[in-house]
C-alpha atoms as a PDB file:
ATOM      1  CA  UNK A   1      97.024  74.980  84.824  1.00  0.00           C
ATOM      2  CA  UNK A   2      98.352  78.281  83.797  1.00  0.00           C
ATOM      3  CA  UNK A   3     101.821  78.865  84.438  1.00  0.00           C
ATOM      4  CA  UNK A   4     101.674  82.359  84.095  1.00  0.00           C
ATOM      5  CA  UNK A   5      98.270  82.639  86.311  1.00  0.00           C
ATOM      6  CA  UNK A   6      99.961  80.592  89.141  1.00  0.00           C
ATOM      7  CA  UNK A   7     102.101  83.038  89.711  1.00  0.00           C
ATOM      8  CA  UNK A   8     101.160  86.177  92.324  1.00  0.00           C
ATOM      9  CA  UNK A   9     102.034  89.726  91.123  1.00  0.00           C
ATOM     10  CA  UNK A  10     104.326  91.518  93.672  1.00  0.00           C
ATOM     11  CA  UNK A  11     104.117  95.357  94.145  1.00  0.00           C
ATOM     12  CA  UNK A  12     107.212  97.384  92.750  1.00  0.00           C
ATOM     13  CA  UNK A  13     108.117 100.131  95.301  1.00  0.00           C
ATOM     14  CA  UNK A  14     106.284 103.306  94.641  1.00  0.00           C
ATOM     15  CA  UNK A  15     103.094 101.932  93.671  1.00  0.00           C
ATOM     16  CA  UNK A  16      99.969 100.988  95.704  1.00  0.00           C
ATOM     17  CA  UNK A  17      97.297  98.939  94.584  1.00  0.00           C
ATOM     18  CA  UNK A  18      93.211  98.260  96.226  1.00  0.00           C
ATOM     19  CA  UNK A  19      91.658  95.739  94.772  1.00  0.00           C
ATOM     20  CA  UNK A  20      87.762  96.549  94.990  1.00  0.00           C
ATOM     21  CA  UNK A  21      85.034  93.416  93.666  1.00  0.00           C
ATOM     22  CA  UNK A  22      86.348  92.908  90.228  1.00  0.00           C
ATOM     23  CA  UNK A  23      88.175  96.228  89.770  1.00  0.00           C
ATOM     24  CA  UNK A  24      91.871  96.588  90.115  1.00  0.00           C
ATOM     25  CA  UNK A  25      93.285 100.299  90.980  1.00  0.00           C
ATOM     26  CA  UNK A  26      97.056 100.923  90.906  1.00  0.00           C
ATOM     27  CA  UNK A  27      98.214 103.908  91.413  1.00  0.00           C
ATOM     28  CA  UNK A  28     102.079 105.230  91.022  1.00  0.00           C
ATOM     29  CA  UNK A  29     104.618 108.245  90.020  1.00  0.00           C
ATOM     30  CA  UNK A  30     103.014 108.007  86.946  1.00  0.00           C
ATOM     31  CA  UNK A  31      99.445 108.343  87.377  1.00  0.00           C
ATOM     32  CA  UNK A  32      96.777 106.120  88.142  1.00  0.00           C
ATOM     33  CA  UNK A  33      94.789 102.961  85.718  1.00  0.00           C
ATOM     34  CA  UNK A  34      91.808 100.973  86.374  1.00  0.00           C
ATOM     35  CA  UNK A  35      91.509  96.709  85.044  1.00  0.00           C
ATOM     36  CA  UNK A  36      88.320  95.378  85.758  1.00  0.00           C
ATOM     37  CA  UNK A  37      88.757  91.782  85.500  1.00  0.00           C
ATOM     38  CA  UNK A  38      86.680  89.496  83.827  1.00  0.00           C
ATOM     39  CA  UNK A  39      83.941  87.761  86.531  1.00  0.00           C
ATOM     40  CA  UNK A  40      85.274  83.938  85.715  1.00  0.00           C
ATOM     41  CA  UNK A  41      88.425  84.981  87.554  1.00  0.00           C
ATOM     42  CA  UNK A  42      88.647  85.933  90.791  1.00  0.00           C
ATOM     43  CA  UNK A  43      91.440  88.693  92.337  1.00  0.00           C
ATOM     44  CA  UNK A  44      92.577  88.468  95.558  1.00  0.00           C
ATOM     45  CA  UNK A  45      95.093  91.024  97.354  1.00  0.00           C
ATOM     46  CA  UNK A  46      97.497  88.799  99.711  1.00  0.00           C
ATOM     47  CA  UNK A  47      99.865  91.483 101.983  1.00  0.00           C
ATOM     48  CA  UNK A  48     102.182  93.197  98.926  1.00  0.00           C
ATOM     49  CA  UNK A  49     101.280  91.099  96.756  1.00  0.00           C
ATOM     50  CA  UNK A  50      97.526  90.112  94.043  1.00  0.00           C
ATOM     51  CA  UNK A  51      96.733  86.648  93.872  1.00  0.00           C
ATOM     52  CA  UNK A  52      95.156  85.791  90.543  1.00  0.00           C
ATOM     53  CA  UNK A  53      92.544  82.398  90.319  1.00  0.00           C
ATOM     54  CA  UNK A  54      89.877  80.942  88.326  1.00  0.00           C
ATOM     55  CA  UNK A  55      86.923  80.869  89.567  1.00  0.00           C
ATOM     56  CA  UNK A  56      86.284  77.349  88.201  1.00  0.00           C
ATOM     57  CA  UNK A  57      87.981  75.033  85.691  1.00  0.00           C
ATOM     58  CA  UNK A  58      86.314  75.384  82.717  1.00  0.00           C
ATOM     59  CA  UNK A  59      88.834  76.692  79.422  1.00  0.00           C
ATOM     60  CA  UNK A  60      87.539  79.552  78.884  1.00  0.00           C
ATOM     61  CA  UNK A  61      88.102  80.829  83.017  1.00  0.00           C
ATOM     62  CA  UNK A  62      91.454  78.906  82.649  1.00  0.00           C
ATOM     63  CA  UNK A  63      92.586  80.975  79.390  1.00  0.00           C
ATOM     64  CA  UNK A  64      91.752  84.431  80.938  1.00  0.00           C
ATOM     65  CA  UNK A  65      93.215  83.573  84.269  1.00  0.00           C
ATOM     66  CA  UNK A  66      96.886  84.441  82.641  1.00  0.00           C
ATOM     67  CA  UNK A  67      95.256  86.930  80.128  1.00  0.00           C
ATOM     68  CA  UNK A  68      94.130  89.022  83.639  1.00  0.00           C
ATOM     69  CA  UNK A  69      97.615  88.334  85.283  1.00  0.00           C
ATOM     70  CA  UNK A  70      99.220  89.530  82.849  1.00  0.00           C
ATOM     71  CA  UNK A  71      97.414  92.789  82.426  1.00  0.00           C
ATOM     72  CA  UNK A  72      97.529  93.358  85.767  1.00  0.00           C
ATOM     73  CA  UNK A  73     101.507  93.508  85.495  1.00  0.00           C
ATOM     74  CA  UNK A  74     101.276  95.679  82.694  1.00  0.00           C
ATOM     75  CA  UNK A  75      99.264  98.198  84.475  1.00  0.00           C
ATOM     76  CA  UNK A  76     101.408  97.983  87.577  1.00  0.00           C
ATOM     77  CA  UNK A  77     104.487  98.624  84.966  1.00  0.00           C
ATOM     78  CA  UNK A  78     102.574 101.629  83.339  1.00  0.00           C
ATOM     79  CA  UNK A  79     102.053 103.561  86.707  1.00  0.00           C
ATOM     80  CA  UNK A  80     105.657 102.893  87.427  1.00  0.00           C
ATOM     81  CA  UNK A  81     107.284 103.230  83.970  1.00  0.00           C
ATOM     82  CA  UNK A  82     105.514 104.566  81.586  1.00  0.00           C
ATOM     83  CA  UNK A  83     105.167 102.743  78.325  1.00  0.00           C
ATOM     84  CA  UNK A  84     107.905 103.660  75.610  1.00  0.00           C
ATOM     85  CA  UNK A  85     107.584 102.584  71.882  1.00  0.00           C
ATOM     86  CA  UNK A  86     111.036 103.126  69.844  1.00  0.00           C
ATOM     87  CA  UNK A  87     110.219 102.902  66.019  1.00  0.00           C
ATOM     88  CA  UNK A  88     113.281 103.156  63.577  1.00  0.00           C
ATOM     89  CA  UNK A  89     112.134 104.266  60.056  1.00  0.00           C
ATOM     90  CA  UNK A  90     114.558 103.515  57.013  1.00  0.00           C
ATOM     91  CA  UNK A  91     113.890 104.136  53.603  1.00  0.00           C
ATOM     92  CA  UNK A  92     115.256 105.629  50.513  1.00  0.00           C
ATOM     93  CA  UNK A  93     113.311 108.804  50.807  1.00  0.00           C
ATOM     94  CA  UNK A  94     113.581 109.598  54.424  1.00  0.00           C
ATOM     95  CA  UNK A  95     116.294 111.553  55.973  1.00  0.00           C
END
């Protein structure tokens, strides 16, 4: 069982998501991204909120169940957020 996978991803305000076959939309202040999830895992939309389940037990359906939860949160974050990197650069020659 994946812990991660068990859990369903909630909407934050300000962003819509469709679910369509395999393909996950979101949409937000941000702009708009597209997941399509692999086919052993199967995406539900439940109200607010995406349910995310294997479509059988095997490992491999099992391993990408959190894998595809998981990027469904970051995508849902991106359209919200943004993405920021911070990189801090020391060195003797830089100034």
């Amino acid at each position: 069982m994946s812990r991660i996978g068990k859990k369903p991803v909630s909407l934050p305000q300000g962003v819509t998501a469709t679910v369509n076959g395999q393909t996950v939309t979101a949409k937000g202040p941000k702009g708009e991204l597209k997941f399509v999830v692999n086919d052993e895992v199967l995406v539900k939309m439940e109200g607010s909120e995406i349910a995310v389940q294997p479509r059988d037990q095997t490992k491999t359906a099992r391993s990408k169940w959190g894998m595809s939860r998981t990027q469904i949160v970051n995508i849902l974050q991106g359209v919200k957020d943004g993405f920021e990197k911070k990189l801090e650069i020391t060195g003797v020659g830089y100034r």
